[in-house]
PDB file of N, CA and C in Angstrom:
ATOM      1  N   UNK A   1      19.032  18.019   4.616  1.00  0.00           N
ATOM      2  CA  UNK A   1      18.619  17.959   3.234  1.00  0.00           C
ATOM      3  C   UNK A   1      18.010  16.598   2.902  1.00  0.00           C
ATOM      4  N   UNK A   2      18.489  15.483   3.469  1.00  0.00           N
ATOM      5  CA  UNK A   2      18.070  14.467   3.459  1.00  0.00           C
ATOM      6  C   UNK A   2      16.582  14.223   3.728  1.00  0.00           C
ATOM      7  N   UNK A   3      16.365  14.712   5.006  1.00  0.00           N
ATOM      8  CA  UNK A   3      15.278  14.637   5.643  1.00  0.00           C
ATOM      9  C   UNK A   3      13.872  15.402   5.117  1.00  0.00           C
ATOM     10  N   UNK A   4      14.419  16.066   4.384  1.00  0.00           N
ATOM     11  CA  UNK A   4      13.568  16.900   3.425  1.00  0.00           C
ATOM     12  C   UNK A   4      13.054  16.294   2.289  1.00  0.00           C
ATOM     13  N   UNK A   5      14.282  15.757   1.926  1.00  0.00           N
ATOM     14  CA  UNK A   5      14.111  14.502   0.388  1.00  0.00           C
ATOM     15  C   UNK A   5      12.747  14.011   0.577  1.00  0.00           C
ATOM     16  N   UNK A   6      13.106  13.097   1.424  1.00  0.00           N
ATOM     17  CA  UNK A   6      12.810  12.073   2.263  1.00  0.00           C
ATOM     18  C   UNK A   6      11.064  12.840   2.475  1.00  0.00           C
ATOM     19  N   UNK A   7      11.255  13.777   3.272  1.00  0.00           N
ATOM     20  CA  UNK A   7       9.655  14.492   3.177  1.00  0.00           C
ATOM     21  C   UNK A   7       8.654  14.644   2.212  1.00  0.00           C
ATOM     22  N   UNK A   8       9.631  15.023   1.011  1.00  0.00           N
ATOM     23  CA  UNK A   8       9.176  15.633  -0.656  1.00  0.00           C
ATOM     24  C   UNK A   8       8.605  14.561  -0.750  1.00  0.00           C
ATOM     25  N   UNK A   9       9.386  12.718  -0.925  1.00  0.00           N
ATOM     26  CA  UNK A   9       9.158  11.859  -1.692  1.00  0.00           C
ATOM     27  C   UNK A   9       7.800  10.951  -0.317  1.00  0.00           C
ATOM     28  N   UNK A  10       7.358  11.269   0.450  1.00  0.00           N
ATOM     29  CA  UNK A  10       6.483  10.609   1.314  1.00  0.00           C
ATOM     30  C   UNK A  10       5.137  11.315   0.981  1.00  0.00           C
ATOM     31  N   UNK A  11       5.382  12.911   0.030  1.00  0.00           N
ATOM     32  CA  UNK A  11       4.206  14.056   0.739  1.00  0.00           C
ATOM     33  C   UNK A  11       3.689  13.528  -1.065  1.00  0.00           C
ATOM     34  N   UNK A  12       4.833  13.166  -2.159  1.00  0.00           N
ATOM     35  CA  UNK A  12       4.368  12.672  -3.658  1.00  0.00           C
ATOM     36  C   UNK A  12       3.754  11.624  -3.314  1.00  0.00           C
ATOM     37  N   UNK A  13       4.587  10.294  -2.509  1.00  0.00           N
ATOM     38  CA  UNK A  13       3.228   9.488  -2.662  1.00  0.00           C
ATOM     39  C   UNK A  13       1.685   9.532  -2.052  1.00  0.00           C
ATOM     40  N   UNK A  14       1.745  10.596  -0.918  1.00  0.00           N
ATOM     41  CA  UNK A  14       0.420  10.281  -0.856  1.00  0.00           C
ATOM     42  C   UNK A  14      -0.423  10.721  -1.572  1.00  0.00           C
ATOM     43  N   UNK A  15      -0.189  12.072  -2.633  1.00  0.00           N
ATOM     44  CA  UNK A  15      -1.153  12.800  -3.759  1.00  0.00           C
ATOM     45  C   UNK A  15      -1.399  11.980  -4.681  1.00  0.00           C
ATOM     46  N   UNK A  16      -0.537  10.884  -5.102  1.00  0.00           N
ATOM     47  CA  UNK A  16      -0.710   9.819  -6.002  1.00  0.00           C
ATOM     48  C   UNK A  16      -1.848   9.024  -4.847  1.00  0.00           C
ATOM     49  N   UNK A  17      -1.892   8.363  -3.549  1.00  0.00           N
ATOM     50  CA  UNK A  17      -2.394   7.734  -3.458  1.00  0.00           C
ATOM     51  C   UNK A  17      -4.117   8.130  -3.275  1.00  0.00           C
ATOM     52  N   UNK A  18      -3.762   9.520  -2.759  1.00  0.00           N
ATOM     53  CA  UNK A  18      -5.002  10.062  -2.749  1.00  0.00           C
ATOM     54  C   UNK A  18      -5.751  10.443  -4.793  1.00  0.00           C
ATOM     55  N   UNK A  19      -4.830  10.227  -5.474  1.00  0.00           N
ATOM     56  CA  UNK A  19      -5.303   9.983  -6.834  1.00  0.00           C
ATOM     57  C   UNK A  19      -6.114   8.801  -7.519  1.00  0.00           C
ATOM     58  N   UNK A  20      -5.171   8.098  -7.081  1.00  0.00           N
ATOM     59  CA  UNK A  20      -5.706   6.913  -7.429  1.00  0.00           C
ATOM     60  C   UNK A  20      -6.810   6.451  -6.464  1.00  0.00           C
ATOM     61  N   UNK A  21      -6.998   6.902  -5.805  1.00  0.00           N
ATOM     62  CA  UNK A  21      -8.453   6.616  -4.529  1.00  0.00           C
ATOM     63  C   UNK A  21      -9.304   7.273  -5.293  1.00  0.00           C
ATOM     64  N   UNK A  22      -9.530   8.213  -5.613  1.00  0.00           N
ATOM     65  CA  UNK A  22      -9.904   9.269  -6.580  1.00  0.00           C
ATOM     66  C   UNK A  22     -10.955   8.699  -8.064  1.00  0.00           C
ATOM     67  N   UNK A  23      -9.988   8.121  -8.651  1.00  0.00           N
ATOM     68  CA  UNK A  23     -10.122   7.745  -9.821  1.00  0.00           C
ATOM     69  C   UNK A  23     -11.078   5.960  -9.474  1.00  0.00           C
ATOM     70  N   UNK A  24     -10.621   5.980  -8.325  1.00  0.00           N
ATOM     71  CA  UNK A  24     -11.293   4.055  -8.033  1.00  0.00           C
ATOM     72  C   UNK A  24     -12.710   4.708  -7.778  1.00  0.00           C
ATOM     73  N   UNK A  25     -12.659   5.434  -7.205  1.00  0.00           N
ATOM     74  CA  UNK A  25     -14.178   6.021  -6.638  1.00  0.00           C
ATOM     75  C   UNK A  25     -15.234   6.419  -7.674  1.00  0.00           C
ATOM     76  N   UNK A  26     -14.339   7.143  -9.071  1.00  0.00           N
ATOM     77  CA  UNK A  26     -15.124   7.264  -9.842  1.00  0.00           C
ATOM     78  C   UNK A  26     -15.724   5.930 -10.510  1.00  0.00           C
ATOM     79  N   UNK A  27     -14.410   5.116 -11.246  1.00  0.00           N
ATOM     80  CA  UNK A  27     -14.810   3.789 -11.591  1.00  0.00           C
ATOM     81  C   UNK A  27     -15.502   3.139 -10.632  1.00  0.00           C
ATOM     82  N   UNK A  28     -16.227   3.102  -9.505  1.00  0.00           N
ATOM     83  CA  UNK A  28     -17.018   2.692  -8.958  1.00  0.00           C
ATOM     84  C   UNK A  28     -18.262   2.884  -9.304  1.00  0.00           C
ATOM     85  N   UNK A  29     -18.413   4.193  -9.257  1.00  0.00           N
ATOM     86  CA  UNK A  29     -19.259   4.893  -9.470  1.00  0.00           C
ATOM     87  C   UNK A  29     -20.246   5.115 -10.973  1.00  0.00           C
ATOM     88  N   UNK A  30     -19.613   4.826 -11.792  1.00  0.00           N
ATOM     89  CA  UNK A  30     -19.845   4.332 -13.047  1.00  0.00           C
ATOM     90  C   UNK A  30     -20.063   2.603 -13.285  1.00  0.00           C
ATOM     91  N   UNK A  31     -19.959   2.121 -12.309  1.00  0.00           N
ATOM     92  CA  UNK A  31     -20.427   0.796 -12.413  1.00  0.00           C
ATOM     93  C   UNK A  31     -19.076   0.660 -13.110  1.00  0.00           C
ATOM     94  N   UNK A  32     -17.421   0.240 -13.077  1.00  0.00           N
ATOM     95  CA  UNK A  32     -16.662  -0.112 -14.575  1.00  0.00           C
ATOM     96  C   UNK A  32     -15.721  -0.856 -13.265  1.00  0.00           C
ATOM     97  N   UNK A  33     -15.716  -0.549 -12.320  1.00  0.00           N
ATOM     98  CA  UNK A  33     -15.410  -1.970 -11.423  1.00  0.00           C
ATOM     99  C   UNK A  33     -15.886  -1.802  -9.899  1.00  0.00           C
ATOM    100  N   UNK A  34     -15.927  -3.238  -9.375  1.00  0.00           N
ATOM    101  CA  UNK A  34     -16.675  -3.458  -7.911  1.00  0.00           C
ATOM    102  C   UNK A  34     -15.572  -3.003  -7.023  1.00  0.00           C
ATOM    103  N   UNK A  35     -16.712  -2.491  -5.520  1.00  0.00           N
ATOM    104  CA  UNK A  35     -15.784  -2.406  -4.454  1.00  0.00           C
ATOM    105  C   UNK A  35     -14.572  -3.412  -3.954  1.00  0.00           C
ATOM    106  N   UNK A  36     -14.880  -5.044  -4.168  1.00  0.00           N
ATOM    107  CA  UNK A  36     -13.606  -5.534  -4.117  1.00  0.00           C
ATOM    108  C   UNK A  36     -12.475  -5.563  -4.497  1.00  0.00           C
ATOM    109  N   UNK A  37     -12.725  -5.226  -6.221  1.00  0.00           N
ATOM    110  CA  UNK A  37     -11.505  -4.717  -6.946  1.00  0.00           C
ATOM    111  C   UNK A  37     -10.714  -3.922  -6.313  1.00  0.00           C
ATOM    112  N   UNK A  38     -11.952  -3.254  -6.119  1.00  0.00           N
ATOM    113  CA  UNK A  38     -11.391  -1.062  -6.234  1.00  0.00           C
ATOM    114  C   UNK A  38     -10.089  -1.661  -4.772  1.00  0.00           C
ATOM    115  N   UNK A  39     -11.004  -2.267  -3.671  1.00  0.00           N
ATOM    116  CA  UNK A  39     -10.269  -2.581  -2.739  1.00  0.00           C
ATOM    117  C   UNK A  39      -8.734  -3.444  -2.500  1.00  0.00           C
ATOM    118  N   UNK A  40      -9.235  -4.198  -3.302  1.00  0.00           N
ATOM    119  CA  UNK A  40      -8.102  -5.132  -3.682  1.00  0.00           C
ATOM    120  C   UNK A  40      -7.267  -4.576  -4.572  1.00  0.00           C
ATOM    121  N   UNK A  41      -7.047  -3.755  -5.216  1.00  0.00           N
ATOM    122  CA  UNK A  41      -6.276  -2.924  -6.249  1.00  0.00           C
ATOM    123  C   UNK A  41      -5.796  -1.672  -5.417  1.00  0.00           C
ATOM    124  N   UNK A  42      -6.440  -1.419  -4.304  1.00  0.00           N
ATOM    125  CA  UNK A  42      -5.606  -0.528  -3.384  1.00  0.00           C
ATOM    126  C   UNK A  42      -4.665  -1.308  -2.604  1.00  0.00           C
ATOM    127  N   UNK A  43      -4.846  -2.225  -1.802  1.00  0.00           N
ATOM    128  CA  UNK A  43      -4.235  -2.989  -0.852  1.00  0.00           C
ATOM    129  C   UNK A  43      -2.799  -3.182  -1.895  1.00  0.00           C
ATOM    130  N   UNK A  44      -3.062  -3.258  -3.209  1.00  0.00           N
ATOM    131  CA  UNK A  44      -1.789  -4.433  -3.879  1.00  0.00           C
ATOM    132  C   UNK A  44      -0.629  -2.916  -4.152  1.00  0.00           C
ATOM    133  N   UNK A  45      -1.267  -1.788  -4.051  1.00  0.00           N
ATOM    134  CA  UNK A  45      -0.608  -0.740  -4.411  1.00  0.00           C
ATOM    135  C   UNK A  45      -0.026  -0.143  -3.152  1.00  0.00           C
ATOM    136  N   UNK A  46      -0.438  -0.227  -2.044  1.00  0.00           N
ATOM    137  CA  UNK A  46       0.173   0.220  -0.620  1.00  0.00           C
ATOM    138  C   UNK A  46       1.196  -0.867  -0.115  1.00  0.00           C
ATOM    139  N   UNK A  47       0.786  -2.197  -1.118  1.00  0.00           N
ATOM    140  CA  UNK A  47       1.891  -3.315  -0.536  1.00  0.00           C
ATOM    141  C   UNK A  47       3.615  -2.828  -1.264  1.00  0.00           C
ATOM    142  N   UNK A  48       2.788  -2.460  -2.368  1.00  0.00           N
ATOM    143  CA  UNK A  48       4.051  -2.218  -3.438  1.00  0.00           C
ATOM    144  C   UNK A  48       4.880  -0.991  -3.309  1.00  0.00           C
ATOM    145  N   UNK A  49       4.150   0.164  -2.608  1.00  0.00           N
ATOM    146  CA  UNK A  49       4.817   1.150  -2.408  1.00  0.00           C
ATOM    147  C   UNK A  49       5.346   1.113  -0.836  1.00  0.00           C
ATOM    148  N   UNK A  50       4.761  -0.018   0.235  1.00  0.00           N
ATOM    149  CA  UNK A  50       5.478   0.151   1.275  1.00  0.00           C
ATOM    150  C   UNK A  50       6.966  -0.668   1.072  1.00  0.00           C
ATOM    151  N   UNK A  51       7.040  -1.692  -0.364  1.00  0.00           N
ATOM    152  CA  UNK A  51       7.812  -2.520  -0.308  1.00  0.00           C
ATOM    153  C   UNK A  51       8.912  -1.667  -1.322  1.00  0.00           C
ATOM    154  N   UNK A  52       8.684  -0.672  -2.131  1.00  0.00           N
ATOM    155  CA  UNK A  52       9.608  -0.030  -2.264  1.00  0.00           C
ATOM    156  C   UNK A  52      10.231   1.127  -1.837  1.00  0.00           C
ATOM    157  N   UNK A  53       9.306   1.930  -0.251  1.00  0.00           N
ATOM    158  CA  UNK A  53       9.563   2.904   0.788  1.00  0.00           C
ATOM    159  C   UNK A  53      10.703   2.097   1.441  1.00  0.00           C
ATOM    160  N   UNK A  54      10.864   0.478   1.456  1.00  0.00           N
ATOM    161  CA  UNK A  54      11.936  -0.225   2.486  1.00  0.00           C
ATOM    162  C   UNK A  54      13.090  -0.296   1.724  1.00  0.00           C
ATOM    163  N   UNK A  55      12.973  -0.676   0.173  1.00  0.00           N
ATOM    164  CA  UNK A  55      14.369  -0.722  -0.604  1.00  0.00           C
ATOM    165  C   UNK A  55      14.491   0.649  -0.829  1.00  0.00           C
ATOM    166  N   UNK A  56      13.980   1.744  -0.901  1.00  0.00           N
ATOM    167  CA  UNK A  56      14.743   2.981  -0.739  1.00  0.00           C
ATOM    168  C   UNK A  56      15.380   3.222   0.433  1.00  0.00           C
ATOM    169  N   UNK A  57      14.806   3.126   1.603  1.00  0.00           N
ATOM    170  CA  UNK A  57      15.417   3.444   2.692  1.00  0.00           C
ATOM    171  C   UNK A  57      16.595   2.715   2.646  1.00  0.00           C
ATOM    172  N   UNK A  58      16.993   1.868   2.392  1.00  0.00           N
ATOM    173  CA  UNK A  58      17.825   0.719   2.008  1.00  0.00           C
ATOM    174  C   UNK A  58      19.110   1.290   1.578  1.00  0.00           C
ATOM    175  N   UNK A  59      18.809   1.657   0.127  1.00  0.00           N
ATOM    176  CA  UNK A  59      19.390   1.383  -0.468  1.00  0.00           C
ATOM    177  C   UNK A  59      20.124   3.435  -0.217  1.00  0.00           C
ATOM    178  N   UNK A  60      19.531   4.409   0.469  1.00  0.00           N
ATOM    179  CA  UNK A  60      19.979   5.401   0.764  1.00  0.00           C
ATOM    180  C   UNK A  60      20.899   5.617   2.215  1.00  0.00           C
ATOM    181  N   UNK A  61      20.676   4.652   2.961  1.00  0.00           N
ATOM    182  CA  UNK A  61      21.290   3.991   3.818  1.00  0.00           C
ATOM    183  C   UNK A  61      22.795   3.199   3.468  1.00  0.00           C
ATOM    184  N   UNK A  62      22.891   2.653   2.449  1.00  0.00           N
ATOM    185  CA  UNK A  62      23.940   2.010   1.696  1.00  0.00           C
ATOM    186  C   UNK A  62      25.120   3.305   1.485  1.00  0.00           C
ATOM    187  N   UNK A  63      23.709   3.931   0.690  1.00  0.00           N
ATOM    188  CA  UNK A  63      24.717   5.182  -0.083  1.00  0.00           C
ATOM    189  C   UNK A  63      25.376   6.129   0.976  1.00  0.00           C
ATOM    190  N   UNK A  64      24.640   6.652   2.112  1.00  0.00           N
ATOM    191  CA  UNK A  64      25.162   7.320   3.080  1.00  0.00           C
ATOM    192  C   UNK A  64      26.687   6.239   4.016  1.00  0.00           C
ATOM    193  N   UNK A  65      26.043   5.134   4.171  1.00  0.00           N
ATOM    194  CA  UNK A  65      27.784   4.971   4.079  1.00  0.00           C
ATOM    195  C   UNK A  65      28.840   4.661   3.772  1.00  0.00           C
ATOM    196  N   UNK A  66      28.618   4.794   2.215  1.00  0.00           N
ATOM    197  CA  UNK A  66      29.639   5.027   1.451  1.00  0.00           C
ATOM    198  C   UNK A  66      30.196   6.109   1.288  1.00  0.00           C
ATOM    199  N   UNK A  67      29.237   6.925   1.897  1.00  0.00           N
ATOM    200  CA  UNK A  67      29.916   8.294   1.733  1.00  0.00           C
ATOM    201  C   UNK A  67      30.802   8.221   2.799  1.00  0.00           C
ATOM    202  N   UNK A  68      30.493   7.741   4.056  1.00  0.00           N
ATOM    203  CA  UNK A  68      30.974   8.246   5.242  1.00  0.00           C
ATOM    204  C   UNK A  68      32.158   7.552   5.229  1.00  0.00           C
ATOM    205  N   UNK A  69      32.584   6.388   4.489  1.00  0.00           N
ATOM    206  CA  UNK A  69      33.489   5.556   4.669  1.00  0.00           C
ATOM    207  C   UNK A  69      34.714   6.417   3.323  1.00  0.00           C
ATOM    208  N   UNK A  70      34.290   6.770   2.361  1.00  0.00           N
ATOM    209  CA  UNK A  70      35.041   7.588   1.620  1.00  0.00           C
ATOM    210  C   UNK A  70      35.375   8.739   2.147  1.00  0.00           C
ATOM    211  N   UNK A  71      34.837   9.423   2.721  1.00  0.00           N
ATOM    212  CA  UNK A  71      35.016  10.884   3.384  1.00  0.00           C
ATOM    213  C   UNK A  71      36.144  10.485   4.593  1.00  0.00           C
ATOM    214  N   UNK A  72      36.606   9.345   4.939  1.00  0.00           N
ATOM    215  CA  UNK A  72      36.648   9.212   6.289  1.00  0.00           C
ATOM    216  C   UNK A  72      36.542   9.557   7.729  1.00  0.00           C
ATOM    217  N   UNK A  73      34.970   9.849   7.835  1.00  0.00           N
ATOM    218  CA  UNK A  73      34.544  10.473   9.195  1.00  0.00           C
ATOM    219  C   UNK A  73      34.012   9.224   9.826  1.00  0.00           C
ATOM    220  N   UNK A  74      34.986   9.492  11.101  1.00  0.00           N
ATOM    221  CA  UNK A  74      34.342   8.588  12.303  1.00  0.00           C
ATOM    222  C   UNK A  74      32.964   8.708  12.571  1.00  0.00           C
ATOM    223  N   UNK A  75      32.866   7.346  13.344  1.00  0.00           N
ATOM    224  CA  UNK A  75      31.791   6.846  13.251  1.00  0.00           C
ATOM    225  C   UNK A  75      31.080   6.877  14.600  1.00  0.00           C
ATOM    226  N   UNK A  76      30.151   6.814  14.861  1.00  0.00           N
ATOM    227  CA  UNK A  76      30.058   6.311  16.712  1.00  0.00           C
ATOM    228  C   UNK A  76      30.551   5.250  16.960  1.00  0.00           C
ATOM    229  N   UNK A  77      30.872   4.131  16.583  1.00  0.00           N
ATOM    230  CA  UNK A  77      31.633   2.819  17.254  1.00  0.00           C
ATOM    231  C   UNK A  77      32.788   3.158  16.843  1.00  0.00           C
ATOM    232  N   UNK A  78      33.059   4.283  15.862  1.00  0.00           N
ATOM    233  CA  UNK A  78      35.017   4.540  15.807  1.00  0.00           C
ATOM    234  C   UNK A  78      35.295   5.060  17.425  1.00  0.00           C
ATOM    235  N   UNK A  79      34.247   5.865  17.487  1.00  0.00           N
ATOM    236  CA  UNK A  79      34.632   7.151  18.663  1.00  0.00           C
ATOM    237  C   UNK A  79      34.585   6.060  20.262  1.00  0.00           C
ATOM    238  N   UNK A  80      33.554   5.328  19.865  1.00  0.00           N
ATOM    239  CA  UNK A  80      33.442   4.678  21.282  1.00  0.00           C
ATOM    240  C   UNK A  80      34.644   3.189  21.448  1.00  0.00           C
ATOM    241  N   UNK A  81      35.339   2.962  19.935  1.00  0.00           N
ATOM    242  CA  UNK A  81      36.550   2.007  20.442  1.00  0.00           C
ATOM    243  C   UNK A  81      37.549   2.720  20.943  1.00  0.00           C
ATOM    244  N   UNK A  82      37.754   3.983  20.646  1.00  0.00           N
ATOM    245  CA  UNK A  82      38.744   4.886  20.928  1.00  0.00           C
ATOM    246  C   UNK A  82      38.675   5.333  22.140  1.00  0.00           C
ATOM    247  N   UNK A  83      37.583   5.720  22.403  1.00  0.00           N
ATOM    248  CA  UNK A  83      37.503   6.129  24.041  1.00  0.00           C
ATOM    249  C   UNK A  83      37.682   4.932  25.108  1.00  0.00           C
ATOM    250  N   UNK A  84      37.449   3.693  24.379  1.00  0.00           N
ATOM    251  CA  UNK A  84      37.625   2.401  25.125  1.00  0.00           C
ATOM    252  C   UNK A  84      39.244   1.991  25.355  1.00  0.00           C
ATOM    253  N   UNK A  85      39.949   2.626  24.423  1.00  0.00           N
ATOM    254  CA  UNK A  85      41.206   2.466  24.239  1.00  0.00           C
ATOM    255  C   UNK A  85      41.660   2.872  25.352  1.00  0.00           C
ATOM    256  N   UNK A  86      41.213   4.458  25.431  1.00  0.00           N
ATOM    257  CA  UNK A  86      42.017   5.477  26.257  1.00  0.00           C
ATOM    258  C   UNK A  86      41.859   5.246  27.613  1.00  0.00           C
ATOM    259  N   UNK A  87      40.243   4.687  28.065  1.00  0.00           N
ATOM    260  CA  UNK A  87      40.469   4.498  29.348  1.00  0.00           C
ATOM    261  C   UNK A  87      41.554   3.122  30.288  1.00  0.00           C
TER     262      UNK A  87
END
């Protein structure tokens, strides 16, 4: 389910980004701003959405183990001190 989220919210930003490409192309096109803008106003928007693709991952990463630590399900380094035990 996660991974799906996770799909939904990658497949929204790119219709936005392919929007806003969209809309720069027209304002180009109308002379109402230059290709550097248009360019430079993309770059600042792929910076901003790769920099909040990392604090989500982040911060859903956090949340997953909090879950796991409330639920109390072992972990792979639970399972592998334990098996270290036994041998």
């Amino acid at each position: 389910m996660l991974k799906e989220l996770l799909h939904v919210g990658i497949g929204s930003v790119m219709v936005v980004k392919e929007k806003i490409e969209e809309e720069l192309k027209v304002l180009q096109e109308k002379g109402k701003i230059n290709t550097a803008d248009a360019k430079s106003f993309l770059e600042s928007v792929s910076k901003k959405g790769a920099e909040e693709d990392e604090r989500l991952k982040a911060k859903i990463k956090d949340m997953l183990k909090e879950a796991i630590e409330e639920l109390g399900v072992a972990t792979k380094k639970d399972i592998e001190d334990l098996r270290s035990k036994l041998s």
